[in-house]
C-alpha atoms as a PDB file:
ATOM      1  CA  UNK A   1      71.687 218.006 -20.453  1.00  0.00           C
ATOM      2  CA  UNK A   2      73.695 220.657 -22.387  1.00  0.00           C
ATOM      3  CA  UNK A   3      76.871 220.045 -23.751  1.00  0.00           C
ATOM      4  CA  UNK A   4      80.151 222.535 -23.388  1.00  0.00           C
ATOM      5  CA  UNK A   5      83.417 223.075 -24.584  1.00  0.00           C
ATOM      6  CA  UNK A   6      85.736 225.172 -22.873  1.00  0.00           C
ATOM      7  CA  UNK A   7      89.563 224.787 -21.891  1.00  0.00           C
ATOM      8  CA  UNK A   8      90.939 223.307 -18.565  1.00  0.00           C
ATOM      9  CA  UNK A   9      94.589 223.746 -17.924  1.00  0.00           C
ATOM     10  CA  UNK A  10      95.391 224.165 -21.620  1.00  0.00           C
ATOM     11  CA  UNK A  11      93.377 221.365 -22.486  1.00  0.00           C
ATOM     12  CA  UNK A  12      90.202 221.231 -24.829  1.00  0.00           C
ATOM     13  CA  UNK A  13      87.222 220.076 -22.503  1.00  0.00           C
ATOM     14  CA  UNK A  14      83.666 218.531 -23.634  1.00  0.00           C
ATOM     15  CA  UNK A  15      81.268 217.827 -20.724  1.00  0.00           C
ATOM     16  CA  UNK A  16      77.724 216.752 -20.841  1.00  0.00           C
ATOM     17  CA  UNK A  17      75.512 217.933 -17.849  1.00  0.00           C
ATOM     18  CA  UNK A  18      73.120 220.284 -16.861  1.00  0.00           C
ATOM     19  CA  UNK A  19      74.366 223.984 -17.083  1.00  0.00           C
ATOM     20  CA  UNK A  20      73.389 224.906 -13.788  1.00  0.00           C
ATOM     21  CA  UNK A  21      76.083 222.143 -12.231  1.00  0.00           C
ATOM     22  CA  UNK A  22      78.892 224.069 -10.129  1.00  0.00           C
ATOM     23  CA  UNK A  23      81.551 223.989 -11.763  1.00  0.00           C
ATOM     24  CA  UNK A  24      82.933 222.392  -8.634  1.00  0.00           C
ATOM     25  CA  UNK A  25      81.237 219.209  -9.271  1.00  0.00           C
ATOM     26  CA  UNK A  26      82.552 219.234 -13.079  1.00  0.00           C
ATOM     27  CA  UNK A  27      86.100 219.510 -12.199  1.00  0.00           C
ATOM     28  CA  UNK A  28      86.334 216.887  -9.653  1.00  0.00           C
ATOM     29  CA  UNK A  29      84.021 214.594 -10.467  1.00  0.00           C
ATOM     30  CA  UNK A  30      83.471 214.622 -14.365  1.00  0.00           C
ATOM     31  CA  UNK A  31      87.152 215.647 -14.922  1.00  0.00           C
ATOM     32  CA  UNK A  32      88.794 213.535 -12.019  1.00  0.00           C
ATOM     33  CA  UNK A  33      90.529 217.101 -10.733  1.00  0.00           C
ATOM     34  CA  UNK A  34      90.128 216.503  -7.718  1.00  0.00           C
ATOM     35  CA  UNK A  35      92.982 219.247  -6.084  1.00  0.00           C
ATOM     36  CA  UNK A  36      89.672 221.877  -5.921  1.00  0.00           C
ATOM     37  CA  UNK A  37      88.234 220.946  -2.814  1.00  0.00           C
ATOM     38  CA  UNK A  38      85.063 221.468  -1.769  1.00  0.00           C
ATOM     39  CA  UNK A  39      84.414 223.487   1.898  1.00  0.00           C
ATOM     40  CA  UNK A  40      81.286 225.269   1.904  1.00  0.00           C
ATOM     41  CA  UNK A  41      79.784 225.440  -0.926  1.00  0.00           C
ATOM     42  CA  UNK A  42      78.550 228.677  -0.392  1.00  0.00           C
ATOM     43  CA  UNK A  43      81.564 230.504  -2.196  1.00  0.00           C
ATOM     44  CA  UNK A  44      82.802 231.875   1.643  1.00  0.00           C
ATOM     45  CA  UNK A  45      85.677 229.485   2.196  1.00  0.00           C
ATOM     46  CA  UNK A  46      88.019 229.664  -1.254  1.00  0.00           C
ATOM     47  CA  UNK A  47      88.789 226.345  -0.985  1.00  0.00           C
ATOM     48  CA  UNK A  48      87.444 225.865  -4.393  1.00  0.00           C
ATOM     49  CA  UNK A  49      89.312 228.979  -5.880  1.00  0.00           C
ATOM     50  CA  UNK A  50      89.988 227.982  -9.478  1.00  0.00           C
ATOM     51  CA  UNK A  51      91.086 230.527 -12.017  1.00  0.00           C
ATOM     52  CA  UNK A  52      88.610 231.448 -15.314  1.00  0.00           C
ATOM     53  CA  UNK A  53      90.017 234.006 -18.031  1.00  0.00           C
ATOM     54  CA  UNK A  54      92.947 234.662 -15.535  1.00  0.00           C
ATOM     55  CA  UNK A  55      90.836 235.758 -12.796  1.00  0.00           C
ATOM     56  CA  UNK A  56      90.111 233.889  -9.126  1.00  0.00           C
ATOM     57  CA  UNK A  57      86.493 232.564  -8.922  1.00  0.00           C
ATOM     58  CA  UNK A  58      84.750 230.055  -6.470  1.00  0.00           C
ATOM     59  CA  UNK A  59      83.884 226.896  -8.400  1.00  0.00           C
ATOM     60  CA  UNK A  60      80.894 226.519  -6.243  1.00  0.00           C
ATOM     61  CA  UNK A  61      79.555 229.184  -7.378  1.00  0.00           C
ATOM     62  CA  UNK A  62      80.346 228.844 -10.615  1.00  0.00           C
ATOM     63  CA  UNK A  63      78.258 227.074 -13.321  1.00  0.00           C
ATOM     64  CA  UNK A  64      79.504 224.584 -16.196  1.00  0.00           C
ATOM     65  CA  UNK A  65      77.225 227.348 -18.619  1.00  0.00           C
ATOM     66  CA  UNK A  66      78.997 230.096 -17.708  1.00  0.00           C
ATOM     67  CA  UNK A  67      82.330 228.513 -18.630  1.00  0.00           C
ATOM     68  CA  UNK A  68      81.300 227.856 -22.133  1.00  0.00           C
ATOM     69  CA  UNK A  69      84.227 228.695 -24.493  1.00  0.00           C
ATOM     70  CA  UNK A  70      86.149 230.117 -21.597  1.00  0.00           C
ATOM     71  CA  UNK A  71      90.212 228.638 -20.152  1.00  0.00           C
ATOM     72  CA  UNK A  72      89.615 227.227 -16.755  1.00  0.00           C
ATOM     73  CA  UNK A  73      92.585 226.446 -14.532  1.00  0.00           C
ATOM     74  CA  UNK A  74      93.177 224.532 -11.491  1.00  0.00           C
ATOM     75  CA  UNK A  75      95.768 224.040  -9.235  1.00  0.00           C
ATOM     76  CA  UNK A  76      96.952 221.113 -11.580  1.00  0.00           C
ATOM     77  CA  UNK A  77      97.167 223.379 -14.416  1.00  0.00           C
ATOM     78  CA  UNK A  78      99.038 225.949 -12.293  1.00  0.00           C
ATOM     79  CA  UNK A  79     101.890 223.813 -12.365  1.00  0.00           C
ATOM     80  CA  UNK A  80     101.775 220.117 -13.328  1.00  0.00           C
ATOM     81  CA  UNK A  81     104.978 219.697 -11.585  1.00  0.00           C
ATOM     82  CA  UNK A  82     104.684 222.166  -8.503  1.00  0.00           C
ATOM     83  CA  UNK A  83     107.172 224.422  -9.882  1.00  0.00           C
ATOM     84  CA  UNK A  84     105.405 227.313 -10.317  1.00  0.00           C
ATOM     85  CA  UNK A  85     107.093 229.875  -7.335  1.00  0.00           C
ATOM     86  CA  UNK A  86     103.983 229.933  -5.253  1.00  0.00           C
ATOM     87  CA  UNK A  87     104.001 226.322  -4.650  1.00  0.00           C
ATOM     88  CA  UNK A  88     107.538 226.637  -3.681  1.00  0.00           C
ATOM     89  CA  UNK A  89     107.026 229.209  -1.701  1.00  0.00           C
ATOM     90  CA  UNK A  90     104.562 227.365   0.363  1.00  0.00           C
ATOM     91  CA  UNK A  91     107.112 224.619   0.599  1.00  0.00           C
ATOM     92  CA  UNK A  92     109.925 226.300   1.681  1.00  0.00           C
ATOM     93  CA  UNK A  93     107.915 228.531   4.751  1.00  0.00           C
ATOM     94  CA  UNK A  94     105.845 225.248   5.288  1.00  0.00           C
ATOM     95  CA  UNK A  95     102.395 226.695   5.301  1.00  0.00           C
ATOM     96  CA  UNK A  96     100.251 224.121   5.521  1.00  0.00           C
ATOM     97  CA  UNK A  97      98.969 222.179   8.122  1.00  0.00           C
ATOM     98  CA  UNK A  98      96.013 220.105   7.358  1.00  0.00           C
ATOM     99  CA  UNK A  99      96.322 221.278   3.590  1.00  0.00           C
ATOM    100  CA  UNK A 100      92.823 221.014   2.557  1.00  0.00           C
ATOM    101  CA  UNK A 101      92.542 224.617   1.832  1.00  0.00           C
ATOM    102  CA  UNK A 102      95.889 224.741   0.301  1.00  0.00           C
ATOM    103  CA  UNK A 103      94.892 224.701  -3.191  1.00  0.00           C
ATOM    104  CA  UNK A 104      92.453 227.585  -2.897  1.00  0.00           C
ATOM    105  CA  UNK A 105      94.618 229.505  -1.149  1.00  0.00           C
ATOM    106  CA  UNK A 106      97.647 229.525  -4.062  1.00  0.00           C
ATOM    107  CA  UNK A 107      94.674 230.217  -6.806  1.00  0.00           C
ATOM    108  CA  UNK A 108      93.983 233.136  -5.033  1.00  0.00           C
ATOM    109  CA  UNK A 109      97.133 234.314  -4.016  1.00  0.00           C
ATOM    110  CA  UNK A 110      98.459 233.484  -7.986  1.00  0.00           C
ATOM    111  CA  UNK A 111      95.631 235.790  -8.937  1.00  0.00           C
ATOM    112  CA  UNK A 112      96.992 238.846  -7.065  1.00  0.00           C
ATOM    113  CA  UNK A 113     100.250 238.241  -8.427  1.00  0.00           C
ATOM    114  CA  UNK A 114      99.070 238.212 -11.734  1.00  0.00           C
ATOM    115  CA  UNK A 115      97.921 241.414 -11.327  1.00  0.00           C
ATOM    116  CA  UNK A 116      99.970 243.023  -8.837  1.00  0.00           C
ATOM    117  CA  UNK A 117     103.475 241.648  -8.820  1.00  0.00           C
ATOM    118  CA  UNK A 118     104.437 243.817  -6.059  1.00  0.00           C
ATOM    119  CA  UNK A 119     101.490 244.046  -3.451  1.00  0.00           C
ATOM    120  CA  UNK A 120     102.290 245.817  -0.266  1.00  0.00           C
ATOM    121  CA  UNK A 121     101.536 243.478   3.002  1.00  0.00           C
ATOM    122  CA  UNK A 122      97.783 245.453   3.616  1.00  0.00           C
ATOM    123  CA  UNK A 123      96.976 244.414  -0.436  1.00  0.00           C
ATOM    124  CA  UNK A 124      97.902 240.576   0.345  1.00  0.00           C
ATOM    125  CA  UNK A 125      95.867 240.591   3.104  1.00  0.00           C
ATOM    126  CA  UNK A 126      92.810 242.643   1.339  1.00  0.00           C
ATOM    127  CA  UNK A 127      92.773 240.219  -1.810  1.00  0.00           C
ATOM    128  CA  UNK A 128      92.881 237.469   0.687  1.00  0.00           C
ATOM    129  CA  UNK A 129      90.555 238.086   2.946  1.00  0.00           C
ATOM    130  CA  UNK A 130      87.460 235.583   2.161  1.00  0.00           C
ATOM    131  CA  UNK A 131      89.922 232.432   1.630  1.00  0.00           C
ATOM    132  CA  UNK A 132      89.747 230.761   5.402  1.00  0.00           C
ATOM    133  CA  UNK A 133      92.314 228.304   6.451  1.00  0.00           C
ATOM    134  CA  UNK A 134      91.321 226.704   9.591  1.00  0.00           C
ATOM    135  CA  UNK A 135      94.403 225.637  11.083  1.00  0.00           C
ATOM    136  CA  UNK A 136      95.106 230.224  11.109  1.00  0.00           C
ATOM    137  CA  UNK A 137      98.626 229.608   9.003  1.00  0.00           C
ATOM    138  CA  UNK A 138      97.686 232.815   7.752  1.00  0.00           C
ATOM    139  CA  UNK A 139     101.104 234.575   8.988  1.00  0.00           C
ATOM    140  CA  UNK A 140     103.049 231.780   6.794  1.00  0.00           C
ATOM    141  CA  UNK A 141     100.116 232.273   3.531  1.00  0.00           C
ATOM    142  CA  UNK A 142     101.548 235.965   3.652  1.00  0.00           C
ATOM    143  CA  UNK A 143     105.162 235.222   4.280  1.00  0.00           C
ATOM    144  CA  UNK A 144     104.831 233.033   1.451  1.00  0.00           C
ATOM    145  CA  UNK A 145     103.222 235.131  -0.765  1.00  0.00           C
ATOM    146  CA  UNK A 146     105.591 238.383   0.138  1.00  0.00           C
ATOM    147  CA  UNK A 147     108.595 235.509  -0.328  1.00  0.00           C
ATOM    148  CA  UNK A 148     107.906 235.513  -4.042  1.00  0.00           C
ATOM    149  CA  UNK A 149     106.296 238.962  -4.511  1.00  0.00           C
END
């Protein structure tokens, strides 16, 4: 068992557990998070896209060592209130279907944003390529995206 501090969603954060555990399995099941899903575990699917230092990672992939000291954010710390203009935006061109993959794909999608406020269709599309949604809303993930771009 190791113990680490770092910071989810603006919060301070002790967990005790083994610093190989995904960071996956932190957030949802020692934190009660539970709007990272799991999908592959493999990192291939983004549905467990959280944010670390401001930049996209797959949770699965991701272990509670390497998060020492570090601000970790969710989709819950996103927005606690679904306000932030990429969950809108989702809202408003009704993107998702099932959902489940949902979360991952705003993480990502906030991520690009964050760094390009003013990606061209082919950049969207480029940064996110490797986040699958299943039910192929992919035409609405981009409208949505270029909506608040």
């Amino acid at each position: 068992m190791t113990t680490v501090a770092f910071t989810i969603n603006g919060k301070p954060a002790t967990v005790d557990a083994d610093a190989d555990t995904p960071l996956l399995w932190i957030v949802r099941e020692h934190l009660k998070l539970t709007g990272t899903k799991f999908g592959c575990g493999a990192g291939l699917c983004g549905a467990c896209t959280v944010h670390i230092d401001g930049k996209a990672v797959r949770s699965c992939q991701t272990h509670l060592g390497e998060v020492a000291n570090k601000k970790v954010t969710t989709i819950e710390g996103l927005s606690p209130d679904s306000s932030h203009p990429l969950q809108k935006a989702w809202v408003a061109m009704q993107v998702p279907q099932c959902g489940y993959c949902q979360s991952g794909q705003i993480m990502q999608a906030a991520d690009l944003l964050a760094h390009n406020p003013k990606p061209t269709r082919e950049q969207i599309v480029r940064h996110m390529d490797g986040n699958i949604c299943r039910c192929g809303t992919y035409p609405r993930i981009i409208a949505a995206i270029q909506s608040v771009a």
